[in-house]
N, C-alpha and C. Protein backbone atom coordinates (compact mmCIF):
# COMPACT_ATOMS: atom_id res chain seq x y z
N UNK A 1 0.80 -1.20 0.00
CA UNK A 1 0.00 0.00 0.00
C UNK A 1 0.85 1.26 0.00
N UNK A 2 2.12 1.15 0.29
CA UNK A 2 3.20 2.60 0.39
C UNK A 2 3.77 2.71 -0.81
N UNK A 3 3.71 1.40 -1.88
CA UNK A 3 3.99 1.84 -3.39
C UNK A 3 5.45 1.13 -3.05
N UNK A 4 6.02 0.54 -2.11
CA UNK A 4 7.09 -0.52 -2.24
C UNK A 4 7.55 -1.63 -3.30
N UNK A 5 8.29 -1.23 -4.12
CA UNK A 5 8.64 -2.69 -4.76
C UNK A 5 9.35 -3.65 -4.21
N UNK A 6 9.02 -5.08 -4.05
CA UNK A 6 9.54 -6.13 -3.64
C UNK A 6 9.90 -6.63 -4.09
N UNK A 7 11.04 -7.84 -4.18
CA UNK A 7 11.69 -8.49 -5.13
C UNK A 7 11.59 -9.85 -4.66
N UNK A 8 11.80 -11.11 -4.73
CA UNK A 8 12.06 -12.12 -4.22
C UNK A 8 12.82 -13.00 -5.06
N UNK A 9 13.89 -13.23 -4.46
CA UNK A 9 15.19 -14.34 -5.31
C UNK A 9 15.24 -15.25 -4.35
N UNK A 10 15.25 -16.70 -5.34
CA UNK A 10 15.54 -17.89 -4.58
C UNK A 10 17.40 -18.30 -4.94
N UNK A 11 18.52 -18.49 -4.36
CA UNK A 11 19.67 -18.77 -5.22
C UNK A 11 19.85 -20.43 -5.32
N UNK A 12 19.13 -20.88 -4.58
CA UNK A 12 19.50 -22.17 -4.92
C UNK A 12 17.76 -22.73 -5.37
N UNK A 13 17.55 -23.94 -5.76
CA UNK A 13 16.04 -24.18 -5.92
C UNK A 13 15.59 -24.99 -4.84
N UNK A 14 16.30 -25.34 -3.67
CA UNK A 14 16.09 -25.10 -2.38
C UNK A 14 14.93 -27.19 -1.69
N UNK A 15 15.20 -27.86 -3.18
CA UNK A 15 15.06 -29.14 -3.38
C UNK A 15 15.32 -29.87 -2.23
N UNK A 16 16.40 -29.54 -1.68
CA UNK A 16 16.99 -30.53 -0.67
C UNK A 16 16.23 -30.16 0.46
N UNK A 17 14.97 -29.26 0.46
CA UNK A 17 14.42 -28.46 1.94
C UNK A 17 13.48 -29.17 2.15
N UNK A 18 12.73 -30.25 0.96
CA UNK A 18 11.49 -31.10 0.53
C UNK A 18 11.63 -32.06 1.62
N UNK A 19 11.07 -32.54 2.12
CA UNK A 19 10.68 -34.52 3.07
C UNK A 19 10.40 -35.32 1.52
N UNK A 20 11.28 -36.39 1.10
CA UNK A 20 10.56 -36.95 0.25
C UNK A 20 9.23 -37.36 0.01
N UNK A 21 8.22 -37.64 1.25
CA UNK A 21 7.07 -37.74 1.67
C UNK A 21 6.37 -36.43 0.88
N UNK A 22 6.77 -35.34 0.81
CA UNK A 22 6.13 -34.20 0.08
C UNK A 22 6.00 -34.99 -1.45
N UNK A 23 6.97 -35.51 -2.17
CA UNK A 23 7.26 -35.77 -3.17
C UNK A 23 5.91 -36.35 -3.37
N UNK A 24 6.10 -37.63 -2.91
CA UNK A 24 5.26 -38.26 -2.98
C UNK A 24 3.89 -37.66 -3.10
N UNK A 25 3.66 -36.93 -2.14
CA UNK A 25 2.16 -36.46 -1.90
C UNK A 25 2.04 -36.23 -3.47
N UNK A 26 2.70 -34.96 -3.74
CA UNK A 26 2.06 -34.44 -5.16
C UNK A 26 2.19 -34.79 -6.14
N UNK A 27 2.82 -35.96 -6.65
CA UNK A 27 3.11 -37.04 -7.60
C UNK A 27 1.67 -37.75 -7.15
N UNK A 28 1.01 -38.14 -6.09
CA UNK A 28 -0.20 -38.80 -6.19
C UNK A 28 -1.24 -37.45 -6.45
N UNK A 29 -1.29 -36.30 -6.10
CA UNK A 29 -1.99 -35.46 -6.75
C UNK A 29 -2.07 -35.17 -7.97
N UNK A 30 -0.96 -35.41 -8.87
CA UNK A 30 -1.23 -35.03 -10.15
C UNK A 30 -1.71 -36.22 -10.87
N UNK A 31 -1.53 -37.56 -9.94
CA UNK A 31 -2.35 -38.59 -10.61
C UNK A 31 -3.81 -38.29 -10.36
N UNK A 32 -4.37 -38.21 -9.20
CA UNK A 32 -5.87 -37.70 -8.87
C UNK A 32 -6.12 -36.98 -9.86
N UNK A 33 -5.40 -35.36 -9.61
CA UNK A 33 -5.49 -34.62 -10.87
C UNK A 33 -5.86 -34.98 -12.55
N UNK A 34 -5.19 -35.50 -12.56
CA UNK A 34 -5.34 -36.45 -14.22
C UNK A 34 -6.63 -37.47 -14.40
N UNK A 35 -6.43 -38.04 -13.36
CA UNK A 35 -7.69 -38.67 -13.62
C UNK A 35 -9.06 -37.83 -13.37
N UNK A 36 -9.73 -37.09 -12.28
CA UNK A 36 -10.69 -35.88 -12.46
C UNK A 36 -10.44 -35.39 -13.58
N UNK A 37 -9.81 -34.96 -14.08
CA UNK A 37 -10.05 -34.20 -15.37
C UNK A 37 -10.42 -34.78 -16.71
N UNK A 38 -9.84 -36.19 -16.61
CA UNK A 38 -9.59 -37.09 -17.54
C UNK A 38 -8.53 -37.09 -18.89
N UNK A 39 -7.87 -36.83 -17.86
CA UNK A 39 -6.19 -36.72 -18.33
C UNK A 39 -5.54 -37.47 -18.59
N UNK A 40 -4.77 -38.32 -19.45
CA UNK A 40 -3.84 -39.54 -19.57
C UNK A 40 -3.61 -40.05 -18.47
N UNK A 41 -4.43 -41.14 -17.73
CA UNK A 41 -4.27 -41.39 -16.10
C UNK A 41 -3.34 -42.71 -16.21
N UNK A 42 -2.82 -43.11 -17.67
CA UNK A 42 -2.07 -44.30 -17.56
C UNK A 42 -0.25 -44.02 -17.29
N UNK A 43 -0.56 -42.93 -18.16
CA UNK A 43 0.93 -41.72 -17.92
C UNK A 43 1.08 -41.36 -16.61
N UNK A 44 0.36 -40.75 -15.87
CA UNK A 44 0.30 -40.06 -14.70
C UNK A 44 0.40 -41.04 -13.59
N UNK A 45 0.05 -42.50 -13.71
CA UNK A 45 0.20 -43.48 -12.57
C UNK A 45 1.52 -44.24 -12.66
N UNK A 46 2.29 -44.29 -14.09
CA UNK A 46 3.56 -44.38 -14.37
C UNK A 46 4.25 -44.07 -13.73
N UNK A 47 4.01 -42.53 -14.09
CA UNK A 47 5.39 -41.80 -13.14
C UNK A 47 4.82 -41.67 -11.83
N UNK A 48 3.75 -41.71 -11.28
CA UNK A 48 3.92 -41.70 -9.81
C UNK A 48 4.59 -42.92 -9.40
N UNK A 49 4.29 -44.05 -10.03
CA UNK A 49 5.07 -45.44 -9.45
C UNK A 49 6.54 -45.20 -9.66
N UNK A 50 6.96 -44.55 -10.88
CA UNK A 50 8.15 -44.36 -10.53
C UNK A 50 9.08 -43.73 -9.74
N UNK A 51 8.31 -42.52 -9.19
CA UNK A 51 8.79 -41.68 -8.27
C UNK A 51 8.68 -42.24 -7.04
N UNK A 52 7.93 -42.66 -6.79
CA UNK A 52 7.82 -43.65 -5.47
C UNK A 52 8.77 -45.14 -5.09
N UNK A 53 8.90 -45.25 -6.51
CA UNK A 53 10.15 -46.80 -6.41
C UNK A 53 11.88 -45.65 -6.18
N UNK A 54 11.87 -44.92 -6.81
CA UNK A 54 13.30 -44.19 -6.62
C UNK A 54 13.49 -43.55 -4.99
N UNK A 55 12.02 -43.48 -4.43
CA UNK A 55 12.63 -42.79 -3.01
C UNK A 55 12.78 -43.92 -2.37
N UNK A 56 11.73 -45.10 -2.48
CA UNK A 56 12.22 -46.15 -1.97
C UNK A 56 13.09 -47.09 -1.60
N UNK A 57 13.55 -46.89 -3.74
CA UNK A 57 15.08 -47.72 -2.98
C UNK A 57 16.02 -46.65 -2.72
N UNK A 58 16.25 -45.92 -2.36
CA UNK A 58 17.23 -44.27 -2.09
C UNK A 58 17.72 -44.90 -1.01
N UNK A 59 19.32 -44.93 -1.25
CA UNK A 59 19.44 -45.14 -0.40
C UNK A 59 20.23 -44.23 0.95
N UNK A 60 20.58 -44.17 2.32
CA UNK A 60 20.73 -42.65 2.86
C UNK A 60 21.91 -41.91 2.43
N UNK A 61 21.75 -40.36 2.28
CA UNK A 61 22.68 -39.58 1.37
C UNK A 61 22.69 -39.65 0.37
N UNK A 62 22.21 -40.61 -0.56
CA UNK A 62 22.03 -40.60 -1.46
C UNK A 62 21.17 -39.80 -2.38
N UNK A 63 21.71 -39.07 -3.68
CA UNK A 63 20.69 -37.59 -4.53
C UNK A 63 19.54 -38.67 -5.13
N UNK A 64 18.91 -38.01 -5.15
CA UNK A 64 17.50 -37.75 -5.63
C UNK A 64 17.50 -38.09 -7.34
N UNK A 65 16.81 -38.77 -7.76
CA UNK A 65 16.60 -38.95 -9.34
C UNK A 65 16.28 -37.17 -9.69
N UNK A 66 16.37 -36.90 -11.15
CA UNK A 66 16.59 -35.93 -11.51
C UNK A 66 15.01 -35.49 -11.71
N UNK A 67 14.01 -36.74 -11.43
CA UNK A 67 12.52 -36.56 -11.48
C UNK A 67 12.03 -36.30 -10.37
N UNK A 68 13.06 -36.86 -9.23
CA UNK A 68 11.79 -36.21 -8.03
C UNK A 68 12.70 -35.03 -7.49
N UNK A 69 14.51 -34.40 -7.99
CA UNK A 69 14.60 -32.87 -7.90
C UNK A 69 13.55 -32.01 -7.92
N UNK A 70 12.83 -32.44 -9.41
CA UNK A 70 12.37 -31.29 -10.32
C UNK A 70 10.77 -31.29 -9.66
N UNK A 71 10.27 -32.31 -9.12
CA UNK A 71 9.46 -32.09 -8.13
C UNK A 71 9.48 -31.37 -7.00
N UNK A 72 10.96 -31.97 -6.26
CA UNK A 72 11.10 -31.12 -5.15
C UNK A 72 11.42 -29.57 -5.11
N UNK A 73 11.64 -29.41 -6.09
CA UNK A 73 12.15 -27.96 -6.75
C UNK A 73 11.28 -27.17 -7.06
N UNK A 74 9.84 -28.20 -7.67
CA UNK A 74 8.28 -27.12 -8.03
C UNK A 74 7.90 -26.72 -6.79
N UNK A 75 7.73 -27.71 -5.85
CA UNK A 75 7.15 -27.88 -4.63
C UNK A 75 7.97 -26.42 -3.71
N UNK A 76 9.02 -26.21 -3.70
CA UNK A 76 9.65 -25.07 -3.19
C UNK A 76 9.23 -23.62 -4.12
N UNK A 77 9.37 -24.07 -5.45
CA UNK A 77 8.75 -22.81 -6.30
C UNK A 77 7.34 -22.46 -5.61
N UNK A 78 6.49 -23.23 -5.80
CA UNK A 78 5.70 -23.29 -5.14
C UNK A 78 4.62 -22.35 -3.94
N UNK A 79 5.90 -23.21 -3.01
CA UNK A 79 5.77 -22.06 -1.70
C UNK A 79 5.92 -20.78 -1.82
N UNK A 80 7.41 -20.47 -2.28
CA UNK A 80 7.44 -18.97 -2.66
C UNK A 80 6.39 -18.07 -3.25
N UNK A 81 5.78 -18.65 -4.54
CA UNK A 81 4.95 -17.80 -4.75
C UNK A 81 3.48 -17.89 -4.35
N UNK A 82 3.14 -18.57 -3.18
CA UNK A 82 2.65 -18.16 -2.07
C UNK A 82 2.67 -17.51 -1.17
N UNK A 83 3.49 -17.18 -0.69
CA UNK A 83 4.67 -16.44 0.06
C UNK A 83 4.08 -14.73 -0.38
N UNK A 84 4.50 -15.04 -1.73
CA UNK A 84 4.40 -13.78 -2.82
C UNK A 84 3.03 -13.29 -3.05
N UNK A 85 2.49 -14.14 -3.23
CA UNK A 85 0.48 -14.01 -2.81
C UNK A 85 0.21 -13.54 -2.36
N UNK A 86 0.39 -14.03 -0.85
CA UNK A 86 0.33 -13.49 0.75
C UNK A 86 0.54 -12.12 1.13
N UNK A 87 1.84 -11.61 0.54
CA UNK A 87 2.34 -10.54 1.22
C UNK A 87 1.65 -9.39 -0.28
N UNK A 88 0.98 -10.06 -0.94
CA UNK A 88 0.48 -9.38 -2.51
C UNK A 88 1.36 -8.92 -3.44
């Protein structure tokens, strides 16, 4: 309301901040997703099984497939621009 510009920079994509358990969640949401809509639900249950077999066998310290990064990485995008919502 004072006419402030705000900026918001992320420097890293902040992936590693995720619980793989997040992963998961929204990999089964975009299957729900797909199917309500009636979306390729044979595609969409694919890769959730796959994302779910890679955290599984993960083993500790071990990085992240480059599929559930880019999850964990939306999932942080995400927040931010909620964040960004919030504060308008």
């Amino acid at each position: 309301d004072q006419g402030h510009e705000v900026h918001v920079a992320y420097q890293t994509s902040g992936n590693i901040a995720v619980f793989d358990d997040d992963a998961i969640r929204f990999a089964d949401f975009v299957r729900d997703f797909n199917e309500a809509f009636g979306l390729k639900k044979a595609d969409a249950e694919k890769f959730y099984k796959k994302i779910v077999k890679s955290i599984k066998d993960k083993k500790p310290g071990q990085v992240d497939t480059p599929e559930v990064l880019t999850i964990k990485g939306l999932i942080r995008r995400g927040e931010a621009k909620a964040g960004c919502r919030y504060t308008g």
